[in-house]
N, C-alpha and C. Protein backbone atom coordinates (compact mmCIF):
# COMPACT_ATOMS: atom_id res chain seq x y z
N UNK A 1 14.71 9.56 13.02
CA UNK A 1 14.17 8.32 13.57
C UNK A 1 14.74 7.14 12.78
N UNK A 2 14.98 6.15 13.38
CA UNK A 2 15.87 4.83 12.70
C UNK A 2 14.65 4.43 12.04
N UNK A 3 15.56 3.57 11.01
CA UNK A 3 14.55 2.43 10.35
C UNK A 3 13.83 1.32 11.25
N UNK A 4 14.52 0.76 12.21
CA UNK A 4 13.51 -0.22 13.23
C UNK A 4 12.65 1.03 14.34
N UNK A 5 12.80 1.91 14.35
CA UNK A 5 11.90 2.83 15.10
C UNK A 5 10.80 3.19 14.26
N UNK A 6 11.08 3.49 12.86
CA UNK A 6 9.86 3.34 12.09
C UNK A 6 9.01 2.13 12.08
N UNK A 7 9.73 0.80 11.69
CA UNK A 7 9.27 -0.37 11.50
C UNK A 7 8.15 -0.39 13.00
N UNK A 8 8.78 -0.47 13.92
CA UNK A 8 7.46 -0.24 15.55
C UNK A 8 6.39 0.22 15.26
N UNK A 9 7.23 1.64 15.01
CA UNK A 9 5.84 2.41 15.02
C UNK A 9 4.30 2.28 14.01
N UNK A 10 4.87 1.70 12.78
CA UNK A 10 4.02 1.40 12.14
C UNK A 10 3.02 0.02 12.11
N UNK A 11 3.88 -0.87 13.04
CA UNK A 11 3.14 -1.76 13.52
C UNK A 11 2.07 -1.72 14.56
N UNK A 12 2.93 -0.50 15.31
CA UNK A 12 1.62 -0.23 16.56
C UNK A 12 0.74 0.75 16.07
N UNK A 13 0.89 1.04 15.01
CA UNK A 13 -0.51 1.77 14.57
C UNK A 13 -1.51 0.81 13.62
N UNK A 14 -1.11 -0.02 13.17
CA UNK A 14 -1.97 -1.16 12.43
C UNK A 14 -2.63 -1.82 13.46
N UNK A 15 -1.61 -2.34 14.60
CA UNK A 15 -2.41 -2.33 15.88
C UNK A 15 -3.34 -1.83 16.57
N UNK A 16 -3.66 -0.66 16.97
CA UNK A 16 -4.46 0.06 17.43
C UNK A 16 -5.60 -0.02 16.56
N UNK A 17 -5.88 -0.74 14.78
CA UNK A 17 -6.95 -0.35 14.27
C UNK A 17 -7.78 -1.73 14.53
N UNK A 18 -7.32 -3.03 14.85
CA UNK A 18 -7.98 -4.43 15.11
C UNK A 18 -9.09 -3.84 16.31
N UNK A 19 -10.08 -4.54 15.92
CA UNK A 19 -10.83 -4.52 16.83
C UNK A 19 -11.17 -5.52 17.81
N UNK A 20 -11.54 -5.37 19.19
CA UNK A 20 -11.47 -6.41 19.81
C UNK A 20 -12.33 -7.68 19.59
N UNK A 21 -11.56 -8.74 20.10
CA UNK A 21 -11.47 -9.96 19.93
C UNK A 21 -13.16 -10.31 20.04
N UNK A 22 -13.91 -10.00 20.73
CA UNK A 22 -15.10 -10.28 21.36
C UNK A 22 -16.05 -10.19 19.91
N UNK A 23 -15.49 -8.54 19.12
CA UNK A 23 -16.30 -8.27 17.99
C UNK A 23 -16.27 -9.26 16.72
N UNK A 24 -15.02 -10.20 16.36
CA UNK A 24 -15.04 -11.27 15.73
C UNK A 24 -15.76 -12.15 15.93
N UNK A 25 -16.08 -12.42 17.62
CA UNK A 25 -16.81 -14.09 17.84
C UNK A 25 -17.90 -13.46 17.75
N UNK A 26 -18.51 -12.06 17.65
CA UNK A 26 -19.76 -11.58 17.99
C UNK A 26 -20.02 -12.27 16.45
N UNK A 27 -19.65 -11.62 15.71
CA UNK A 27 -19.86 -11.78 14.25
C UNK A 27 -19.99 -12.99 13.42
N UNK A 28 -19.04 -13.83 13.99
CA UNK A 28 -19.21 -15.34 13.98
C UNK A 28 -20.67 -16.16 14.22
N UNK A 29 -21.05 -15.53 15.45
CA UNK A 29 -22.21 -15.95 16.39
C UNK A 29 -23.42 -15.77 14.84
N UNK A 30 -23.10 -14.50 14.66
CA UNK A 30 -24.49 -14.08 13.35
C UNK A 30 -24.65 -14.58 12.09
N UNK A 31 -23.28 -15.24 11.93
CA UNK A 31 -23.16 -15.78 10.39
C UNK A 31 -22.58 -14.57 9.26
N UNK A 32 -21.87 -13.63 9.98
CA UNK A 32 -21.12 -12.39 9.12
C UNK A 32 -19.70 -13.72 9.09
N UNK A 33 -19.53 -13.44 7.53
CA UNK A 33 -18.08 -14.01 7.44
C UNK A 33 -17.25 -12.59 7.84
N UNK A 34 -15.79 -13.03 7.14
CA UNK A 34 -14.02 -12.77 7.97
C UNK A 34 -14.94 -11.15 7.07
N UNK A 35 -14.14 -10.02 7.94
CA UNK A 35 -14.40 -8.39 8.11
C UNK A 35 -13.29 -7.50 8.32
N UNK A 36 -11.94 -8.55 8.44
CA UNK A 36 -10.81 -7.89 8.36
C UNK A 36 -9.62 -9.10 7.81
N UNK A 37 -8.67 -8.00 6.94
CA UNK A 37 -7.83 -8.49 6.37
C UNK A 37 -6.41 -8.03 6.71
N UNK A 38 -5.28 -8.58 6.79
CA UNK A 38 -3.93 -7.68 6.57
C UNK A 38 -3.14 -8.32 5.47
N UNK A 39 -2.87 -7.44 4.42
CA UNK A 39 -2.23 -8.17 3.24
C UNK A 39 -1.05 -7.09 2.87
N UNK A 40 -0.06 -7.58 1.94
CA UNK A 40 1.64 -7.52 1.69
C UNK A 40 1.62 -7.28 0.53
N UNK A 41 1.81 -5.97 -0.31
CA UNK A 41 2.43 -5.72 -1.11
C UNK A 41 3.28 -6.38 -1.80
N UNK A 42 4.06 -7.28 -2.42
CA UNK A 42 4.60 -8.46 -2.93
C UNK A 42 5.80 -7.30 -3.71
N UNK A 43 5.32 -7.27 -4.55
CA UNK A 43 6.06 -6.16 -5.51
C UNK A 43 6.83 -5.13 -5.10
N UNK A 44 6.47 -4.44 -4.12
CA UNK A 44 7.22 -3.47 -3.34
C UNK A 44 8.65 -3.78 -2.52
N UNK A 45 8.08 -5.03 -2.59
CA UNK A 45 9.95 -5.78 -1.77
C UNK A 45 11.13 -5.61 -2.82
N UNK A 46 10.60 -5.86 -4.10
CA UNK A 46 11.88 -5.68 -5.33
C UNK A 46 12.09 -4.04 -5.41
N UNK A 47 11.50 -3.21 -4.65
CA UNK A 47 11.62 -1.93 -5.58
C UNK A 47 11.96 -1.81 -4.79
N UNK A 48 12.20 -1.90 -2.85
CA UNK A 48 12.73 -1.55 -1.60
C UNK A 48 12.27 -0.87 -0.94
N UNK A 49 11.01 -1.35 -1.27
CA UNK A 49 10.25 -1.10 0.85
C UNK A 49 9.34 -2.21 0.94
N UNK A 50 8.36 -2.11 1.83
CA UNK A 50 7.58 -3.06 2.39
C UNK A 50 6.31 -2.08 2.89
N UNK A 51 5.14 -2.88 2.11
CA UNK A 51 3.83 -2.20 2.17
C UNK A 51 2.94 -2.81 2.91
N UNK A 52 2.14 -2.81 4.18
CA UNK A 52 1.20 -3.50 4.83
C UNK A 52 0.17 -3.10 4.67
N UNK A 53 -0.91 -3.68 4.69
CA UNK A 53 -2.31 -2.76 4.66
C UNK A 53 -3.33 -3.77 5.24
N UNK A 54 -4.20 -2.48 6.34
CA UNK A 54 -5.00 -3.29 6.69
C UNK A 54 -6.80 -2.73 6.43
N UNK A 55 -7.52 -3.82 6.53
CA UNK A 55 -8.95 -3.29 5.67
C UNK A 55 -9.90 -3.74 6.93
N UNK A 56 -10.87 -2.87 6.82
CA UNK A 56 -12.25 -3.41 8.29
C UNK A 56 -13.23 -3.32 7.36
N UNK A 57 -14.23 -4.14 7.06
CA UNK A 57 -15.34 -3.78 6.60
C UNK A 57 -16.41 -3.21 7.56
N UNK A 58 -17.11 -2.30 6.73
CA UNK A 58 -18.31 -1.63 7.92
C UNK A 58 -19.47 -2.09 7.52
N UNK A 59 -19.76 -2.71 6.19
CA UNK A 59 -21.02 -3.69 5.76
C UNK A 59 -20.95 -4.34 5.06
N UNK A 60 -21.38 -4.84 3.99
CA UNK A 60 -21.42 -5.81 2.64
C UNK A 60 -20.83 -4.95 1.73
N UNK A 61 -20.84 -3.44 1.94
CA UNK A 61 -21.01 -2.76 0.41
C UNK A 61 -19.69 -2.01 1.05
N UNK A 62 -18.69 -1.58 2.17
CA UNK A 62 -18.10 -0.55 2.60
C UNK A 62 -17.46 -1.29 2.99
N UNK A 63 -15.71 -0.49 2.76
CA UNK A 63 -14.67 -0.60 3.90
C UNK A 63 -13.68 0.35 3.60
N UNK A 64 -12.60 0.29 4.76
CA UNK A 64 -11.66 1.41 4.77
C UNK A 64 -10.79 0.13 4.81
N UNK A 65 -9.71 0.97 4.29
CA UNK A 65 -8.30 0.77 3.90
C UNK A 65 -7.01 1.19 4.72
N UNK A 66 -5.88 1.05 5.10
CA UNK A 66 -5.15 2.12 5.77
C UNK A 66 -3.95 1.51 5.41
N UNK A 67 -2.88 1.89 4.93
CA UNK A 67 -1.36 1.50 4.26
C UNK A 67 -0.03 2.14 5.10
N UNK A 68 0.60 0.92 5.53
CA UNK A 68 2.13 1.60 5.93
C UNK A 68 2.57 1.06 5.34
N UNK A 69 3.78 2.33 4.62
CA UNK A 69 4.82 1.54 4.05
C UNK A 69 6.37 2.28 4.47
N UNK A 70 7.01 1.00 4.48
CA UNK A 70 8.68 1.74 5.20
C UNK A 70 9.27 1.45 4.01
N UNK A 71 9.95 2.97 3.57
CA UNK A 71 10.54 2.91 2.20
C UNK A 71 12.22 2.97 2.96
N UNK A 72 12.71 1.77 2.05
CA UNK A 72 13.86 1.20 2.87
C UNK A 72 13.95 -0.24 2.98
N UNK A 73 12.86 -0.73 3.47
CA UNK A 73 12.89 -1.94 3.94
C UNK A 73 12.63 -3.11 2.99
N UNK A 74 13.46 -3.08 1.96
CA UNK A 74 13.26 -4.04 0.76
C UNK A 74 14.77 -4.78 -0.21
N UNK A 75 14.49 -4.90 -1.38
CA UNK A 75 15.78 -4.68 -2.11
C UNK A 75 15.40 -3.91 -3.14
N UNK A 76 15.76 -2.75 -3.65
CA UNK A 76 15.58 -1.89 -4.44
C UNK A 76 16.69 -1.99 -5.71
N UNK A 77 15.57 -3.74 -6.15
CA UNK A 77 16.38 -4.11 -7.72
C UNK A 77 16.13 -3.11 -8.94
N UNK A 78 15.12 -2.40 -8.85
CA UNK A 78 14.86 -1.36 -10.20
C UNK A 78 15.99 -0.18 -10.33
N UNK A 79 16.00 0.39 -9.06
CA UNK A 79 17.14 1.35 -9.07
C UNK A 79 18.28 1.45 -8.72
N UNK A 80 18.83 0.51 -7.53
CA UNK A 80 19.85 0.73 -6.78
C UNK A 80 20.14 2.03 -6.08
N UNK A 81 18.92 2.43 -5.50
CA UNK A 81 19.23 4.10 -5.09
C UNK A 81 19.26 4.14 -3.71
N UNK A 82 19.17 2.96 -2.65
CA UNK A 82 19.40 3.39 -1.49
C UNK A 82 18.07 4.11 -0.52
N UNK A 83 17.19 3.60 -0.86
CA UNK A 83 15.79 4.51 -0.69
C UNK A 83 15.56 4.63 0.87
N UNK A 84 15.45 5.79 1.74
CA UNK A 84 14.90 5.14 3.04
C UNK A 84 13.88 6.76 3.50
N UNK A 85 12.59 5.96 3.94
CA UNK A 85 11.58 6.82 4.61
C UNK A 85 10.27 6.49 4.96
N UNK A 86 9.19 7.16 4.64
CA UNK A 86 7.70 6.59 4.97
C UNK A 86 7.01 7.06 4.05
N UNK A 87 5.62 5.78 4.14
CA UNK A 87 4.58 6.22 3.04
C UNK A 87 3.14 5.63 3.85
N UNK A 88 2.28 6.60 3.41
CA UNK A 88 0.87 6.38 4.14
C UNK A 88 -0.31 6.33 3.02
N UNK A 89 -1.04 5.45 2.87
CA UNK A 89 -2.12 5.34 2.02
C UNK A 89 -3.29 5.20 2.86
N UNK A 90 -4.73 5.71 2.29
CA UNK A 90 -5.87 6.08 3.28
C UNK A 90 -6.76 5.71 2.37
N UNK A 91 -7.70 4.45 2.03
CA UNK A 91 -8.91 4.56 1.42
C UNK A 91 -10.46 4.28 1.47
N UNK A 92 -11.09 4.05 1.04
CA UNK A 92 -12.31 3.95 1.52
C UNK A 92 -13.46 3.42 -0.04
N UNK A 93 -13.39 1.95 0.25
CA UNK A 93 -14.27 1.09 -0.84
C UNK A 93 -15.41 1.17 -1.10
N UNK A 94 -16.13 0.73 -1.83
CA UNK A 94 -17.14 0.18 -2.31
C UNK A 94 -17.19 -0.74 -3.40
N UNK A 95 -18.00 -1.36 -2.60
CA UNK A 95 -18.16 -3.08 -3.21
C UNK A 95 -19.24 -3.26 -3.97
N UNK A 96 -18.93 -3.34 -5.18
CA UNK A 96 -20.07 -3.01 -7.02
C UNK A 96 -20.40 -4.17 -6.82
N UNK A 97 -19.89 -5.25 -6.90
CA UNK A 97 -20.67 -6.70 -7.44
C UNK A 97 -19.76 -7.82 -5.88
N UNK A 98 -20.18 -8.17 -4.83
CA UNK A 98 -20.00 -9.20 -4.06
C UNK A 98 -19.43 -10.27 -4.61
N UNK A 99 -18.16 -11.06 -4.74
CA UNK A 99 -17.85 -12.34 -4.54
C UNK A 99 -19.03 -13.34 -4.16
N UNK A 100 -19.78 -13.86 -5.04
CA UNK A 100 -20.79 -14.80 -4.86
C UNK A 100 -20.72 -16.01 -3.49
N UNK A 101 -19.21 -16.54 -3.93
CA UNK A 101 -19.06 -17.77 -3.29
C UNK A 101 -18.51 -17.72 -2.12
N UNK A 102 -18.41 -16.06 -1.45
CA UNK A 102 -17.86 -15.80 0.10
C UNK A 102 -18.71 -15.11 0.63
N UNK A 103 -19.03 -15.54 1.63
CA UNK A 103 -20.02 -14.30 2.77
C UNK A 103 -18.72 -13.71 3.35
N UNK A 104 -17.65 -13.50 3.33
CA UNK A 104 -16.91 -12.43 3.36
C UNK A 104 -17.36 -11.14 2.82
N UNK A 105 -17.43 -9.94 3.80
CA UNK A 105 -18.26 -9.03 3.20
C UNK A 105 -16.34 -7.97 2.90
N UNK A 106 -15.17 -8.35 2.48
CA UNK A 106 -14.38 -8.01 2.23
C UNK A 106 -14.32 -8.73 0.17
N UNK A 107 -15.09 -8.80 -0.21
CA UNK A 107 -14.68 -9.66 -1.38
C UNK A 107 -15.78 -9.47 -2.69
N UNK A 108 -14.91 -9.12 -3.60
CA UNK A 108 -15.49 -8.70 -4.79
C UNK A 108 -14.75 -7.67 -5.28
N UNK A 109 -15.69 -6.92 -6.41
CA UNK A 109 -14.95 -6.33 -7.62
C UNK A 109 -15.45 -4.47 -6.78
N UNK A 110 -14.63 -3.98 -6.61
CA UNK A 110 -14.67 -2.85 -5.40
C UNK A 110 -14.13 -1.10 -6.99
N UNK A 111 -14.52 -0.29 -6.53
CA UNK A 111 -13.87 1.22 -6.61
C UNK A 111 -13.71 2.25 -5.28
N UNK A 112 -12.34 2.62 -5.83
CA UNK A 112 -12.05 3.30 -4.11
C UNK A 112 -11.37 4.20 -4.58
N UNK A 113 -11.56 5.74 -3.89
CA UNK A 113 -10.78 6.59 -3.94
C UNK A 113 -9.69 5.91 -2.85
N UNK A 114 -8.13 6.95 -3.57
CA UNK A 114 -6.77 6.65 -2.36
C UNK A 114 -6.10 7.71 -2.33
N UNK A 115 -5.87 8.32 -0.93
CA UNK A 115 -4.75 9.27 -0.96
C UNK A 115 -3.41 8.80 -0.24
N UNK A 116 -2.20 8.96 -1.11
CA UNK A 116 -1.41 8.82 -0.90
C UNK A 116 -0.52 9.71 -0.30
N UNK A 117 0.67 9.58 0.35
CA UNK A 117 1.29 10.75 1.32
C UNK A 117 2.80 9.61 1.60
N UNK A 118 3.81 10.15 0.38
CA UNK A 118 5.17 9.79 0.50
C UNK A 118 6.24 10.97 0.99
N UNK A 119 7.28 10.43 1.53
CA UNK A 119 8.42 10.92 1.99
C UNK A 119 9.76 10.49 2.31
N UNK A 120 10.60 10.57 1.55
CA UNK A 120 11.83 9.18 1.06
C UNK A 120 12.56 10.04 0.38
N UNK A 121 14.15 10.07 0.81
CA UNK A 121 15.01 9.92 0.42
C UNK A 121 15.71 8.63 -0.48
N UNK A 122 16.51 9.21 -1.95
CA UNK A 122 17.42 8.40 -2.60
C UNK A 122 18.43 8.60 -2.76
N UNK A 123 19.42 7.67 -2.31
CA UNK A 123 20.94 7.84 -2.48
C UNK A 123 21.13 7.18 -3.29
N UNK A 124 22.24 6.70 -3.55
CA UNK A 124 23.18 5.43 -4.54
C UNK A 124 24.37 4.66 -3.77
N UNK A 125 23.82 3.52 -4.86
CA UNK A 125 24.83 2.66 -4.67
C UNK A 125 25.89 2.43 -5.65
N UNK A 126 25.77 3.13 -6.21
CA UNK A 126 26.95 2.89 -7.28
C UNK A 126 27.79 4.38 -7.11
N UNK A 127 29.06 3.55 -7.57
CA UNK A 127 30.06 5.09 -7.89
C UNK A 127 30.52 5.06 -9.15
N UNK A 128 31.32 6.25 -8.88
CA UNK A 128 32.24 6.10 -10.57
C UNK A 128 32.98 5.82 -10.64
N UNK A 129 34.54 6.05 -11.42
CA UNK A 129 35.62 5.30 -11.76
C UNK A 129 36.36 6.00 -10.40
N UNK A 130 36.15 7.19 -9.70
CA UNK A 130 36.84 7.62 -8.89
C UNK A 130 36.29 7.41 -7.69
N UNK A 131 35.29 6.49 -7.12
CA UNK A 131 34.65 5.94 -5.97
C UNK A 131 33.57 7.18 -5.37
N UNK A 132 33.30 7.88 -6.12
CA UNK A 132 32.13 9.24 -5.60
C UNK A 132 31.15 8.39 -6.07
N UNK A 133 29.95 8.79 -5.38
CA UNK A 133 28.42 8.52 -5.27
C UNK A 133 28.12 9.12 -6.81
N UNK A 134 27.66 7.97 -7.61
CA UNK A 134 26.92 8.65 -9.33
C UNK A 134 25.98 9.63 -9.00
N UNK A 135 25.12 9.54 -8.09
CA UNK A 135 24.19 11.11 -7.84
C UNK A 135 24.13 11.49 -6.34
N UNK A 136 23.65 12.81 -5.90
CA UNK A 136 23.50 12.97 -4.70
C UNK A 136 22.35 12.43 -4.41
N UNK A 137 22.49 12.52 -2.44
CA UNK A 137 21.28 12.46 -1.89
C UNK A 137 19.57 13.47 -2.78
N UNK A 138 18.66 12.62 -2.73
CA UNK A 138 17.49 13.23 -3.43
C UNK A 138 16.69 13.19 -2.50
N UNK A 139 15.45 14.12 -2.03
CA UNK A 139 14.84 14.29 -1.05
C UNK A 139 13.21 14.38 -2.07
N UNK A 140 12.31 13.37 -1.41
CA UNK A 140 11.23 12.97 -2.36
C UNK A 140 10.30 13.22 -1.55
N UNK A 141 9.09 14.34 -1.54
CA UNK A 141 8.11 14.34 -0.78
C UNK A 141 6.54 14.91 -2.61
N UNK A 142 6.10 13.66 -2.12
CA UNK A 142 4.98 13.83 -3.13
C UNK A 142 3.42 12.84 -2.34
N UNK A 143 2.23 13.52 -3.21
CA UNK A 143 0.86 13.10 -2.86
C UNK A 143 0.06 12.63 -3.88
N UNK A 144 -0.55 11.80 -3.88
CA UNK A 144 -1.62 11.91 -4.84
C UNK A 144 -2.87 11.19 -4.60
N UNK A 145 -3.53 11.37 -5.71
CA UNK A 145 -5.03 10.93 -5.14
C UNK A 145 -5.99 10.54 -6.59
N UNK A 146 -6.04 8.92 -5.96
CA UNK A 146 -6.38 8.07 -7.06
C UNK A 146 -7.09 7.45 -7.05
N UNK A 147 -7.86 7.33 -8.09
CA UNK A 147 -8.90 6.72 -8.31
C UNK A 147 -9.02 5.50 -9.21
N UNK A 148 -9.60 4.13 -8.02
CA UNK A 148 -9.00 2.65 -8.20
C UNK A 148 -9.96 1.88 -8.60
N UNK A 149 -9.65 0.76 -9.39
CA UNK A 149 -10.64 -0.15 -9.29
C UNK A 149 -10.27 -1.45 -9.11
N UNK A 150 -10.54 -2.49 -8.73
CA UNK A 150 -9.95 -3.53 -8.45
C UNK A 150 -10.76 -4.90 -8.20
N UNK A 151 -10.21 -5.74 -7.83
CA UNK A 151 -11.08 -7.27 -7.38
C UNK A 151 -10.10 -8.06 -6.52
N UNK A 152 -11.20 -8.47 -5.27
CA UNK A 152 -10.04 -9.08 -4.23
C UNK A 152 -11.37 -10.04 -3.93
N UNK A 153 -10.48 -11.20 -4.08
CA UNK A 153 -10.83 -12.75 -3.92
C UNK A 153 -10.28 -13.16 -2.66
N UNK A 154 -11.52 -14.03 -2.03
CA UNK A 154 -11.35 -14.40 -0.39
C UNK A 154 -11.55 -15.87 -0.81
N UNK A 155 -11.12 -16.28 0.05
CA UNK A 155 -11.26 -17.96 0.04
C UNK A 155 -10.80 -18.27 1.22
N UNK A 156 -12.15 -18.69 2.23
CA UNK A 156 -12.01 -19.10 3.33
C UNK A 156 -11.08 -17.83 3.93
N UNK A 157 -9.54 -17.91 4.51
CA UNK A 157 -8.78 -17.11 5.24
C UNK A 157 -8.02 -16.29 4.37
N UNK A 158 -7.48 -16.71 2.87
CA UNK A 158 -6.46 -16.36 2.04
C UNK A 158 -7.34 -15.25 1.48
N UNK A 159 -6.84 -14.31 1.32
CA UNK A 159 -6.91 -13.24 0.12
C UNK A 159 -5.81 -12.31 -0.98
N UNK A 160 -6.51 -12.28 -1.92
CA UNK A 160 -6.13 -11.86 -2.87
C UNK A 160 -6.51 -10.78 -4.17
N UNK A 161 -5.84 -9.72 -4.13
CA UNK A 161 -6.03 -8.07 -4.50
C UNK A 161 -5.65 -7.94 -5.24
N UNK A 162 -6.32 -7.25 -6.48
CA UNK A 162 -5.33 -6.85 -7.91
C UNK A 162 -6.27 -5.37 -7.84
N UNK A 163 -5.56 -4.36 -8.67
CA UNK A 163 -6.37 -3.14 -8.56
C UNK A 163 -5.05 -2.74 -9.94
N UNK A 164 -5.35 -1.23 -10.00
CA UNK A 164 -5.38 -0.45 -10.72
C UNK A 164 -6.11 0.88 -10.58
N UNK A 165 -5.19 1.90 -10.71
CA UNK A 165 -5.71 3.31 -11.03
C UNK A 165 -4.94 4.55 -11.43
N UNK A 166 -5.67 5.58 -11.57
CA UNK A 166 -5.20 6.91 -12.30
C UNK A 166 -5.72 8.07 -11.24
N UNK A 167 -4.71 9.19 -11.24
CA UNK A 167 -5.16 10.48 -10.65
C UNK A 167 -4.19 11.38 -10.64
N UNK A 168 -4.33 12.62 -10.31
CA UNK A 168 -3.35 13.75 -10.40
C UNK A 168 -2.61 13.56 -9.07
N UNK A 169 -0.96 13.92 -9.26
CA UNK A 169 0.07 14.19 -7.83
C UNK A 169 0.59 15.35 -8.27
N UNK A 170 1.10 15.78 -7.41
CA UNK A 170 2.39 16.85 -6.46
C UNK A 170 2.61 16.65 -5.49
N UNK A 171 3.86 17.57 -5.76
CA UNK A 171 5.28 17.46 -5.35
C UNK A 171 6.63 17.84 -5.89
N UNK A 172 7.36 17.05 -5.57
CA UNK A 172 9.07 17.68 -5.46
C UNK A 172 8.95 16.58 -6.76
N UNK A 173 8.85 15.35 -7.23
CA UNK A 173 9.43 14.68 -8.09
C UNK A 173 10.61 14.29 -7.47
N UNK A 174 10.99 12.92 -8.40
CA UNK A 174 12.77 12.70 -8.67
C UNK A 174 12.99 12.05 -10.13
N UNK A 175 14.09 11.99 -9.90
CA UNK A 175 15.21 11.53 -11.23
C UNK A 175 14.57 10.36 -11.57
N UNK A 176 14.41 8.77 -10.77
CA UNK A 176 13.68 7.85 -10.65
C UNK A 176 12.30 7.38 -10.91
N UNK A 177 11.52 8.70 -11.26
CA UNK A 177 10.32 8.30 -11.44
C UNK A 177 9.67 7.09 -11.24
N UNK A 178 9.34 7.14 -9.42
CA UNK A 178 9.32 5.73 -8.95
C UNK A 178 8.97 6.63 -7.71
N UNK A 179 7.56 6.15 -7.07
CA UNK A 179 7.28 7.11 -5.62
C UNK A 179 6.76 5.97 -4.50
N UNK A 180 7.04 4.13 -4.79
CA UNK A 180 6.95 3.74 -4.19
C UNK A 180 5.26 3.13 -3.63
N UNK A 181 4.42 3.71 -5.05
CA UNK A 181 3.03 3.37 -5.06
C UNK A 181 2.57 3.41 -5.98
N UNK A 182 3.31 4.53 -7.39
CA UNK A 182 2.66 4.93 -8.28
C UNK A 182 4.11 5.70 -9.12
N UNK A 183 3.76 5.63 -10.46
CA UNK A 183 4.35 6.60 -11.35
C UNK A 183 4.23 7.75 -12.21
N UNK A 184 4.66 8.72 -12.52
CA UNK A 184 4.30 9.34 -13.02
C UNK A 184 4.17 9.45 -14.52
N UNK A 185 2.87 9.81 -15.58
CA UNK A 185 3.05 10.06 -16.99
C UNK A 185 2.71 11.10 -17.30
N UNK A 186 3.53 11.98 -18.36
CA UNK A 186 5.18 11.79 -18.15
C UNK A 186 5.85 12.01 -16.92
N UNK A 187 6.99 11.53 -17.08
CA UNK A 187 7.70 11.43 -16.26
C UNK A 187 7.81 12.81 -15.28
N UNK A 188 7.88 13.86 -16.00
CA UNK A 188 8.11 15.50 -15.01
C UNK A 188 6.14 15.94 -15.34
N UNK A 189 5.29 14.83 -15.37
CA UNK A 189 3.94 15.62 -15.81
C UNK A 189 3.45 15.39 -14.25
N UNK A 190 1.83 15.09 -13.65
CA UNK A 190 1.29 15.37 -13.05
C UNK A 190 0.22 14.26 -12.90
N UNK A 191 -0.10 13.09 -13.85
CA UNK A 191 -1.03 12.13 -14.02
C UNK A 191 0.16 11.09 -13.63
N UNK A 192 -0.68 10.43 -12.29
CA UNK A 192 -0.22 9.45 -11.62
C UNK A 192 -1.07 7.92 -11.92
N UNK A 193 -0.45 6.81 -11.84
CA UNK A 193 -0.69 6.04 -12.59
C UNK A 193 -0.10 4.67 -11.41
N UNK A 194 -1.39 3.86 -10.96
CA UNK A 194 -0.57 2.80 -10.04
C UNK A 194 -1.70 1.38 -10.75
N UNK A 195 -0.62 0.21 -10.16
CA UNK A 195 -0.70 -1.40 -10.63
C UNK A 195 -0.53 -2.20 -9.85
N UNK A 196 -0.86 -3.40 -9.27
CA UNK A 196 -0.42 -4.31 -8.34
C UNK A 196 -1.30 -5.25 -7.79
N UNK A 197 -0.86 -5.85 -6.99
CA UNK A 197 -1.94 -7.08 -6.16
C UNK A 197 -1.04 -7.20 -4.97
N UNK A 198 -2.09 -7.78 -4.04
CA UNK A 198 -1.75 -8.18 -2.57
C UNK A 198 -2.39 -9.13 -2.39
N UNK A 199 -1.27 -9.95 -1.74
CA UNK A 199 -1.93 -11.41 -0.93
C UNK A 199 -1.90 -10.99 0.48
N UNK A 200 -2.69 -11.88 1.56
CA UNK A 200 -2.85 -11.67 2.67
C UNK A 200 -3.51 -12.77 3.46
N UNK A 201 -4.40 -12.51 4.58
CA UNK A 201 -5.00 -13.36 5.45
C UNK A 201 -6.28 -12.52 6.22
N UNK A 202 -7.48 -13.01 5.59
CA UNK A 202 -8.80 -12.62 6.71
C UNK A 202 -9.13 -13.23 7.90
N UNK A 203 -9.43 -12.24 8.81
CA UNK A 203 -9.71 -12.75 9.94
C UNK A 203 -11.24 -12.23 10.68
């Protein structure tokens, strides 16, 4: 499947999770603030892919999570390896202490389990003195499942995600120690280890 056949498809599945239009103004009508977000991985563009994620809240205290990411679709300044495939993240929040100053029921200091589910190839871009590829094609299929904690600040429409967490993966590994969500310590060990923030827009 091409890279813009991925790129579709993963849009029309972020699609399919909005709920209809009617259920926003319903919510409006009651005085529930914004209950859905879609926010951008920032960081993931330098390493070479592009991470979307979208969140529904189901109350003040709950929400789910759901992550596409097209590994490929970036510039992959850390490695130069040519990265191209898919990655799926699945989670499900809870919200410890509410954002005081938002009736956004998306906002505050949250813990969430995440399972992750990568699959990506790495090539190269570099050769040697005799124009051959410095390594072969690498074929990367790994999982893991982590346990996060984080704080995401709403203001009015804008939001903003910082998290952190730890948990065990398997898999195949690579040379790169780099899976496009998370790393491994050590490097050939089994304790997975992820960092980051997302900006976005509630609606």
């Amino acid at each position: 499947m091409s890279l813009k056949n991925n790129f579709l498809l993963a849009l029309a599945a972020l699609a399919c999770l909005l709920q209809p239009v009617s259920s926003v103004a319903q919510d409006v009508a009651t005085g529930i603030g914004r209950r859905n977000d879609f926010k951008i991985t920032l960081l993931s563009l330098g390493s070479g892919s592009t991470r979307i994620t979208y969140e529904r809240a189901f109350s003040n205290r709950n929400s789910g999570e759901v992550t596409l990411g097209i590994v490929g679709l970036g510039w992959d300044w850390m490695n130069h390896s040519s990265p191209h495939g898919l990655l799926t993240k699945v989670a499900y929040k809870w919200i410890l202490a509410p954002q005081l100053s938002s009736s956004s029921w998306l906002a505050g200091f949250y813990v969430k389990p995440e399972f992750v589910w990568a699959r990506f190839m790495y090539g190269s871009n570099r050769r040697d003195v005799y124009g051959f590829p410095e390594k072969c094609p690498e074929l990367t299929l790994q999982m893991a499942l982590l346990a996060e904690c984080g704080y995401q600040l709403v203001l009015d429409w804008f939001v903003f995600d910082v998290y952190c967490g730890l948990g065990p993966s398997f898999g195949t590994g690579n040379s790169n120690n780099y899976y496009h969500s998370f790393m491994l310590f050590p490097s050939d060990g089994w304790l997975a280890f992820t960092a980051g923030f997302r900006v976005g827009v509630a609606f």
